[in-house]
Protein backbone atom coordinates (compact mmCIF):
# COMPACT_ATOMS: atom_id res chain seq x y z
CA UNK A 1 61.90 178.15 182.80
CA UNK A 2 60.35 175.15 184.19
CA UNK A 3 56.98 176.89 186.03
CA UNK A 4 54.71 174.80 188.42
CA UNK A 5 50.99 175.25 189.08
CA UNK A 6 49.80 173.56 192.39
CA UNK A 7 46.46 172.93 193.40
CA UNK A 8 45.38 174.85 196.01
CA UNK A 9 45.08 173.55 199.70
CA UNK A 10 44.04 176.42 201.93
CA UNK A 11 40.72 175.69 203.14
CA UNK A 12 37.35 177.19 200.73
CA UNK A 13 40.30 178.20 198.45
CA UNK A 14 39.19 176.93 194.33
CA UNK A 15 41.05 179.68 192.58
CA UNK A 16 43.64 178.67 190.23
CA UNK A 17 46.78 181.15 189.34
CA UNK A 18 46.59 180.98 185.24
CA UNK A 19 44.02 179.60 183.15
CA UNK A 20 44.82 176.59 180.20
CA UNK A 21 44.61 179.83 177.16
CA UNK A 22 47.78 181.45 179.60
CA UNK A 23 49.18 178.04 180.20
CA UNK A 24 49.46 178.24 176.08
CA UNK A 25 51.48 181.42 175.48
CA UNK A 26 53.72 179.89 178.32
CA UNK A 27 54.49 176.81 176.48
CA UNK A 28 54.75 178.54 173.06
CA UNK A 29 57.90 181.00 173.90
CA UNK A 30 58.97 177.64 175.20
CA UNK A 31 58.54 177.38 178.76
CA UNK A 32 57.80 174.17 180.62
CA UNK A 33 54.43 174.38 182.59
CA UNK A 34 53.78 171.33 185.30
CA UNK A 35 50.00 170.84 186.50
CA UNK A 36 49.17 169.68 189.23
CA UNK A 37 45.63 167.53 188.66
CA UNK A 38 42.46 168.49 189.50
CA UNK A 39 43.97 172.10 190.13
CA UNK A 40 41.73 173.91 188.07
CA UNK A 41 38.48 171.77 189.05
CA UNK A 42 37.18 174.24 191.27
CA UNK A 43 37.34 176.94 189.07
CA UNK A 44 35.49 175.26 186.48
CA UNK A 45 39.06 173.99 183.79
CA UNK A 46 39.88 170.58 183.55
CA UNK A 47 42.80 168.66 183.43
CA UNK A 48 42.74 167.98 179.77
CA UNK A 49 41.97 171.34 178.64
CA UNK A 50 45.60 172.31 179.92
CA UNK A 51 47.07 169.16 178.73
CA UNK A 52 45.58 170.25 175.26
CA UNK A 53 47.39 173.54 175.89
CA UNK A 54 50.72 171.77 176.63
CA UNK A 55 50.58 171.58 180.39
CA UNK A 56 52.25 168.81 181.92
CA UNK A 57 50.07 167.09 184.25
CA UNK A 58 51.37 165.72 187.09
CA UNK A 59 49.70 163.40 189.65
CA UNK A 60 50.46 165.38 193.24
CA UNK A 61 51.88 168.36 194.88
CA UNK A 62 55.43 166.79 195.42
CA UNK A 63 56.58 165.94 191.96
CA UNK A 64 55.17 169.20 190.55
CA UNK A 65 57.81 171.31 193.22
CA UNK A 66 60.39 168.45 192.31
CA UNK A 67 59.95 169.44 188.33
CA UNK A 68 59.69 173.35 188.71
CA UNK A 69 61.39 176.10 189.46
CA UNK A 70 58.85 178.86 189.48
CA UNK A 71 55.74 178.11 191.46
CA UNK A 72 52.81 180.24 190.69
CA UNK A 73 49.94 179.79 192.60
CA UNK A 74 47.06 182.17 194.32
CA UNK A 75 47.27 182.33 197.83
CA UNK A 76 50.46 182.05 200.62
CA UNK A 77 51.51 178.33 201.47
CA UNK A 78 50.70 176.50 204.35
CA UNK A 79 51.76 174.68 206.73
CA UNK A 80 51.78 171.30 204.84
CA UNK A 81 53.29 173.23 201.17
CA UNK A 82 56.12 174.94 203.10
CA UNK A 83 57.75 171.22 203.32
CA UNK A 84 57.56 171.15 199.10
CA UNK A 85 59.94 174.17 198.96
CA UNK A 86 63.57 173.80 198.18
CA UNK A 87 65.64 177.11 198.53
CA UNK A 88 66.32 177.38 194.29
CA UNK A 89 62.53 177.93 194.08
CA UNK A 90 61.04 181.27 192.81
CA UNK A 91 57.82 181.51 194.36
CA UNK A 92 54.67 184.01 193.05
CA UNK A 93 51.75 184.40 194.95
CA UNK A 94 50.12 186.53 197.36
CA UNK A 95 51.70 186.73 200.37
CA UNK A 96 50.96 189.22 202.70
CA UNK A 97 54.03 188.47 204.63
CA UNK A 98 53.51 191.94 207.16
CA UNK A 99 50.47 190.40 208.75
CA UNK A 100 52.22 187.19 208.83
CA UNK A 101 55.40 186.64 210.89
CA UNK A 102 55.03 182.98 210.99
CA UNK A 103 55.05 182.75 207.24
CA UNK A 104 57.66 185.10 206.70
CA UNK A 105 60.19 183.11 209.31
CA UNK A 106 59.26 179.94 207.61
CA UNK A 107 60.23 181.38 204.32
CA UNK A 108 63.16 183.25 205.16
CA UNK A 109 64.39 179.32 206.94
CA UNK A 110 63.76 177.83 203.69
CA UNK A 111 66.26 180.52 201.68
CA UNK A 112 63.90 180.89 198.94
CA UNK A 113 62.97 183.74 196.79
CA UNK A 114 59.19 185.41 197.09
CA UNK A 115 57.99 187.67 194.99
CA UNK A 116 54.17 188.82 196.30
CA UNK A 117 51.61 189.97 193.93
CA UNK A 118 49.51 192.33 196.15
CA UNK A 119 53.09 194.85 196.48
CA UNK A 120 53.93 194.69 192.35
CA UNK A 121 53.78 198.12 191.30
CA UNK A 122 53.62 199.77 188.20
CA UNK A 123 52.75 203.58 187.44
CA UNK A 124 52.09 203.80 191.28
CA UNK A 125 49.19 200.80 190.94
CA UNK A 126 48.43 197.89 192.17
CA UNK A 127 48.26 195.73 189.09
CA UNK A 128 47.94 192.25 190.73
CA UNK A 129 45.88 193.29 193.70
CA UNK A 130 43.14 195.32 192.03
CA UNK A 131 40.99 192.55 190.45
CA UNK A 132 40.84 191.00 193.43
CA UNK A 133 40.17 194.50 195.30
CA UNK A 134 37.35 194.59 192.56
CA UNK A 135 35.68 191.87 193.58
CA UNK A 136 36.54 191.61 197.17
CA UNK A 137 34.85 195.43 197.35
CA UNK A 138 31.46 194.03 195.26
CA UNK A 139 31.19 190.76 197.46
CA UNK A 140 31.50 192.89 200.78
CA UNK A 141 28.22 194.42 199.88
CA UNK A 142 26.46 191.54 199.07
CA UNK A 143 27.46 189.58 202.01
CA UNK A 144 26.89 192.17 204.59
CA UNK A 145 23.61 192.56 202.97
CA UNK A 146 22.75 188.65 203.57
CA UNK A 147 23.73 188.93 207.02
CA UNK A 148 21.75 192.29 207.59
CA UNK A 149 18.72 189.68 206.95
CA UNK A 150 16.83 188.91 210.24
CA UNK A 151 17.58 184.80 209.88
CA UNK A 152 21.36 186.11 209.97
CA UNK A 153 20.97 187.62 213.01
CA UNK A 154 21.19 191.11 211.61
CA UNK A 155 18.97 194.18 211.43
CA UNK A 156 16.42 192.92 208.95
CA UNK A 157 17.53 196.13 206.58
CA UNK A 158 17.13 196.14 202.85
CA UNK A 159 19.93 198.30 201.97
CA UNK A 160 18.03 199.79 199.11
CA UNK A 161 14.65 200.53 200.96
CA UNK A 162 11.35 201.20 199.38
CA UNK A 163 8.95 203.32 199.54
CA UNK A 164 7.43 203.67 202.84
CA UNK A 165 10.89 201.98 204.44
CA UNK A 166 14.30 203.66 205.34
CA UNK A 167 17.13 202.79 203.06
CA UNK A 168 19.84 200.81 204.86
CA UNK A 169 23.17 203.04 205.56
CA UNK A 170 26.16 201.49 204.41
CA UNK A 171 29.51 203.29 205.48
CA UNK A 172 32.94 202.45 203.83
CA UNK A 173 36.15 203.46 205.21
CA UNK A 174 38.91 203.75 202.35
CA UNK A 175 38.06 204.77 198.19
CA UNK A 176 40.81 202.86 196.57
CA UNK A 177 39.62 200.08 194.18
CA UNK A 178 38.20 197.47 196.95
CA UNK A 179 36.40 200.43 198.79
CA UNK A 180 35.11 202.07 195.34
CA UNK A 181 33.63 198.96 194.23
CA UNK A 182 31.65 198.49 197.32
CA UNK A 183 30.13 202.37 196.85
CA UNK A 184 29.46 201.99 193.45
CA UNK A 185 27.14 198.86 193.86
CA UNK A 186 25.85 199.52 197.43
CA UNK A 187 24.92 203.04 195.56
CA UNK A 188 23.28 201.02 192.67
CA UNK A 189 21.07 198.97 195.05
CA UNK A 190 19.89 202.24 196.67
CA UNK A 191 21.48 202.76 200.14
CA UNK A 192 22.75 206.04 201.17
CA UNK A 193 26.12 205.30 201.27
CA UNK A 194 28.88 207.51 203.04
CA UNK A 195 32.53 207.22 202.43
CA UNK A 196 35.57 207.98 204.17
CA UNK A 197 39.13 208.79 201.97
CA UNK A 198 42.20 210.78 203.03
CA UNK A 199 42.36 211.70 198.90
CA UNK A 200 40.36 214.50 197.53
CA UNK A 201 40.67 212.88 194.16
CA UNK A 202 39.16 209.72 195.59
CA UNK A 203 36.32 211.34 197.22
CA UNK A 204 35.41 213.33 194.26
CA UNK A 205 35.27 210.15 192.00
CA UNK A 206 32.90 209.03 195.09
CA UNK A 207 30.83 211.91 195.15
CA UNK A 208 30.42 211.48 191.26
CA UNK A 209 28.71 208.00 191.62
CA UNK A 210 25.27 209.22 192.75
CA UNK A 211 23.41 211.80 194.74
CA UNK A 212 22.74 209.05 197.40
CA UNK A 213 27.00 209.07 198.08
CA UNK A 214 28.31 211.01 200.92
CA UNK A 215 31.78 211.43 200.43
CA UNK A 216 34.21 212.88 203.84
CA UNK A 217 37.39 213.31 204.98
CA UNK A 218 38.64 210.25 207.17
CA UNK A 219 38.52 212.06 210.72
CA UNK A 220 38.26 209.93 213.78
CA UNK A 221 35.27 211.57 215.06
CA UNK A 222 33.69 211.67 211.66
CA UNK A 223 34.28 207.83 210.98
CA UNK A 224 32.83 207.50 214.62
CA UNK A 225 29.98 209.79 214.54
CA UNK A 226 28.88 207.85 210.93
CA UNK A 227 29.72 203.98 212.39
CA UNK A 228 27.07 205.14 214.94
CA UNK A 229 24.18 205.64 212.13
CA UNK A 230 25.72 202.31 210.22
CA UNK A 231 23.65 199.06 209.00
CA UNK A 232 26.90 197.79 207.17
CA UNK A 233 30.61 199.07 207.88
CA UNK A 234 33.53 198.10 205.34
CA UNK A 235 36.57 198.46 206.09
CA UNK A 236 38.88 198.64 202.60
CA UNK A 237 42.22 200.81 204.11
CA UNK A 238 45.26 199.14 202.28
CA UNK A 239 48.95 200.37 203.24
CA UNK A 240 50.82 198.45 200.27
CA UNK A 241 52.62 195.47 201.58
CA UNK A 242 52.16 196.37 205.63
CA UNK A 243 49.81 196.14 208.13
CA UNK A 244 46.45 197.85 208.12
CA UNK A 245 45.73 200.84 209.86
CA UNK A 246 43.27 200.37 212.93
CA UNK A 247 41.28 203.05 211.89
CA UNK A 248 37.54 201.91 213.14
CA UNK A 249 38.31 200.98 217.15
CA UNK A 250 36.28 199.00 219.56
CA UNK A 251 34.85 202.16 220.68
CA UNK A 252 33.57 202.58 217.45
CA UNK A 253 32.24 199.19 217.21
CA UNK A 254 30.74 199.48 220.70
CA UNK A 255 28.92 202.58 219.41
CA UNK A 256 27.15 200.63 216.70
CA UNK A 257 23.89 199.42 216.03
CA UNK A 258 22.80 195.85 217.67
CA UNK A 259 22.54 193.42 214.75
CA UNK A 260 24.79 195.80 212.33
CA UNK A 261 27.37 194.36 210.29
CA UNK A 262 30.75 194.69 209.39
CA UNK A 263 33.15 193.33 206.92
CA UNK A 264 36.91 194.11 206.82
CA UNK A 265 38.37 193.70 203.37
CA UNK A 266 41.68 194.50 204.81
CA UNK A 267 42.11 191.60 206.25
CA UNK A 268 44.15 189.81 204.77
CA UNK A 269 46.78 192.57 206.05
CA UNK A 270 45.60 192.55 209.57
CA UNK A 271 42.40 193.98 209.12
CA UNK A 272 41.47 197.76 209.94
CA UNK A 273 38.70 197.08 212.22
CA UNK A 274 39.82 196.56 216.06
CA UNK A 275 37.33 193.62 216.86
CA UNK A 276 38.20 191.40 213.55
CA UNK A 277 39.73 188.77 213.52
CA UNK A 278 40.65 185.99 210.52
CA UNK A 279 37.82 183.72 209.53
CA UNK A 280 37.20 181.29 206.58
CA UNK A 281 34.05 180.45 204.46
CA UNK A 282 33.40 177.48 207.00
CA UNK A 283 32.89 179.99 209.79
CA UNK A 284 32.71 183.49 208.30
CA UNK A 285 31.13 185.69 210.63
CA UNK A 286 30.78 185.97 214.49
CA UNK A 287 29.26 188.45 216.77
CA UNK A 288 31.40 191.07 218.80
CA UNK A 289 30.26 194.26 221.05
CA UNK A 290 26.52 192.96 219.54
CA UNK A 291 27.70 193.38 216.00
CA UNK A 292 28.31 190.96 213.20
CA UNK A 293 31.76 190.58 211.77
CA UNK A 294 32.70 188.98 208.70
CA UNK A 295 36.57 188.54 208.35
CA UNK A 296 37.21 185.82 205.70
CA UNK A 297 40.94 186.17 204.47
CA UNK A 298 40.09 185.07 201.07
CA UNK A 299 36.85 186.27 199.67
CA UNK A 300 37.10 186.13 196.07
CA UNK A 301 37.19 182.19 197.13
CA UNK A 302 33.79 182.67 196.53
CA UNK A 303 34.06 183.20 192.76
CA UNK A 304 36.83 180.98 191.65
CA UNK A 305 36.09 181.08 188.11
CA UNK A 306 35.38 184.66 187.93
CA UNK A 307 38.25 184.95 190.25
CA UNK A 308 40.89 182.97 188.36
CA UNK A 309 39.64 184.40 184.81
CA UNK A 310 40.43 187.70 186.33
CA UNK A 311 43.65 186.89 188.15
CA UNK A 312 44.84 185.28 185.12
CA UNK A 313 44.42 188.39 182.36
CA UNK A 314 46.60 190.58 184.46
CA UNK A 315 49.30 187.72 185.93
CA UNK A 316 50.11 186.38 182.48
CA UNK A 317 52.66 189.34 181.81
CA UNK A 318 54.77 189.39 185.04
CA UNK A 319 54.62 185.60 184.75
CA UNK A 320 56.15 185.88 181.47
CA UNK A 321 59.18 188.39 182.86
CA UNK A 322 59.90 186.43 186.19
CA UNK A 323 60.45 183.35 183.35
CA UNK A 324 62.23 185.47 180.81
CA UNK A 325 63.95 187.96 182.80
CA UNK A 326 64.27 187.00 186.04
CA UNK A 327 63.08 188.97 189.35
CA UNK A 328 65.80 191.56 188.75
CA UNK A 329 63.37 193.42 185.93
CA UNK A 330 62.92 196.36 187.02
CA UNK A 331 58.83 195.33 186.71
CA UNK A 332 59.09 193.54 189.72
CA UNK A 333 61.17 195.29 192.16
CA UNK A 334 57.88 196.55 194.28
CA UNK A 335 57.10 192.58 194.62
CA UNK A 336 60.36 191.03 195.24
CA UNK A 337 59.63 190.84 198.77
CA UNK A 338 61.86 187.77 200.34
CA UNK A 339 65.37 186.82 198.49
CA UNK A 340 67.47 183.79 198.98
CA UNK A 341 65.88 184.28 203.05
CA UNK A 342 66.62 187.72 203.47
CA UNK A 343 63.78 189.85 203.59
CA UNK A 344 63.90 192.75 200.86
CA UNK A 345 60.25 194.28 201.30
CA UNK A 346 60.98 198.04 203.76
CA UNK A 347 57.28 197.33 205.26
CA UNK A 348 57.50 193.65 205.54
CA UNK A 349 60.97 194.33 207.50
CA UNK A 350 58.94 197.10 209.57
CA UNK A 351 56.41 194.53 210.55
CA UNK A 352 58.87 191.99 211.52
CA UNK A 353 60.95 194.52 214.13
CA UNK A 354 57.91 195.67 215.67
């Protein structure tokens, strides 16, 4: 298989799909692997460490598509990509297609095939998703505790306290991996933490993290009645592959504390908060109903090399069985989400008759 890395070109986006050591098991069961150059800069891997690894590097975006047939790269294509695609090309990324009709027409015009990390599944996980989730769920607590700072416009709350001072309350909506991230380390700094699951075996692994975790049933009025007491709200609901619940309404929001903050991790899938709405790292936050909302669509951008290193460790298999195998292994069935133009993905369709 003849497999193409692009450089990323969404905006504050330095993560690169596969670093040069994955690049080398690619090219040793005798795959072809174009570069594109400078596509690893921002994650901290330079050209010529995948050129020692037996990359092909190529000088721009157009001749790597010409050259390959798989295209691997981190996040959805652009405006200015979708141009590069031919409808023979395989592409892996994440996608997010149900929050994104545009996208999804664009790629069903082209005829291509799409096979979206965030809905692979395997033993009813989330394989590609959950190191981002990981560090999407860590970074949502340090954020919204820089923009709890009084310069920020925010509360002036140290989510940890001290003695003599309040700890900051920081509530989280949804204990999968992005949401049990942020309890673990908002617990570890000290706030008293409360968090909302439908899954009594999530909320028990909650309740297990400290004795300053509050772990509760997701009931409107108990979401509500806990947004009201909140210094930082995260939103972390995930419905594989379809849109995001609006589970925290502008009534909610409205209800908040002036200067509180919120951060939706969910949306890249629409988001789960009423009031967000996408931002990047040029413009992250903005103030709504007196609160501060932070809504960036790709937040591990802020770690590319931690990011990619991540990314990389669990892609490297399904890479390997798209090129071997094809995306008729079984593997990939929960990711195969556009073929030849026809959408194959039941809550991608969903989103797209609604």
């Amino acid at each position: 298989m003849r497999i193409g890395i692009p450089r990323e070109v969404k905006p504050w986006e330095a993560r690169v799909a596969l670093v040069p050591h994955a690049v080398a098991v690619l090219v040793q069961e005798g795959h072809e692997v174009y570069f594109e150059a400078g596509a690893g800069c921002g994650s901290g891997f330079r050209d010529e460490e995948y050129a020692v690894h037996g990359a092909r590097i190529v000088p721009d975006a157009e001749t790597l598509f010409r050259s390959a047939q798989l295209i691997v790269k981190v996040k959805e294509p652009i405006r200015e990509e979708l141009g590069l695609f031919r409808s023979d090309h395989i592409l892996f990324s994440y996608l997010h297609l149900a929050a994104n009709r545009a996208l999804t027409e664009a790629l069903q015009g082209l005829g291509l095939t799409a096979v979206a990390f965030e809905t692979v599944i395997q033993d009813g996980q989330l394989p590609l998703l959950a190191p981002m989730s990981d560090i999407a769920g860590r970074l949502a607590v340090q954020i919204g505790a820089q923009l709890l700072h009084a310069g920020a416009g925010g509360r002036g709350i140290l989510l940890g306290g001290l003695p003599g001072a309040e700890r900051g309350h920081v509530v989280v909506v949804g204990a999968g991996e992005a949401g049990g991230n942020a309890v673990r380390l908002a617990a570890a700094l000290g706030a008293q933490v409360t968090v909302f699951d439908r899954l009594r075996s999530r909320l028990s692994a909650m309740m297990a993290v400290g004795p300053n975790v509050t772990a509760l049933p997701a009931y409107e009025e108990t979401i509500a009645a806990a947004a009201r007491e909140a210094d930082l709200l995260i939103g972390a609901v995930l419905v594989a592959g379809a849109l995001a619940p609006r589970v925290v309404t502008r009534s909610m929001v409205r209800g908040m504390r002036r200067g509180a903050v919120i951060v939706d991790i969910a949306i890249d899938q629409g988001g789960c908060v009423e009031t967000i709405r996408p931002t990047d790292y040029g413009h992250p936050a903005y103030v709504e109903e007196g609160i501060i909302h932070f809504g960036v669509t790709n937040m591990p951008g802020a770690v590319p090399r931690t990011a990619s290193q991540a990314l990389s460790a669990v892609l490297l298999p399904y890479v390997q069985v798209l090129a071997a195998q094809g995306v008729d292994d079984a593997r990939l069935a929960g990711g195969l989400n556009v073929r030849g133009g026809r959408i194959t993905h039941d809550a991608v369709a969903s989103a797209m008759s609604s």
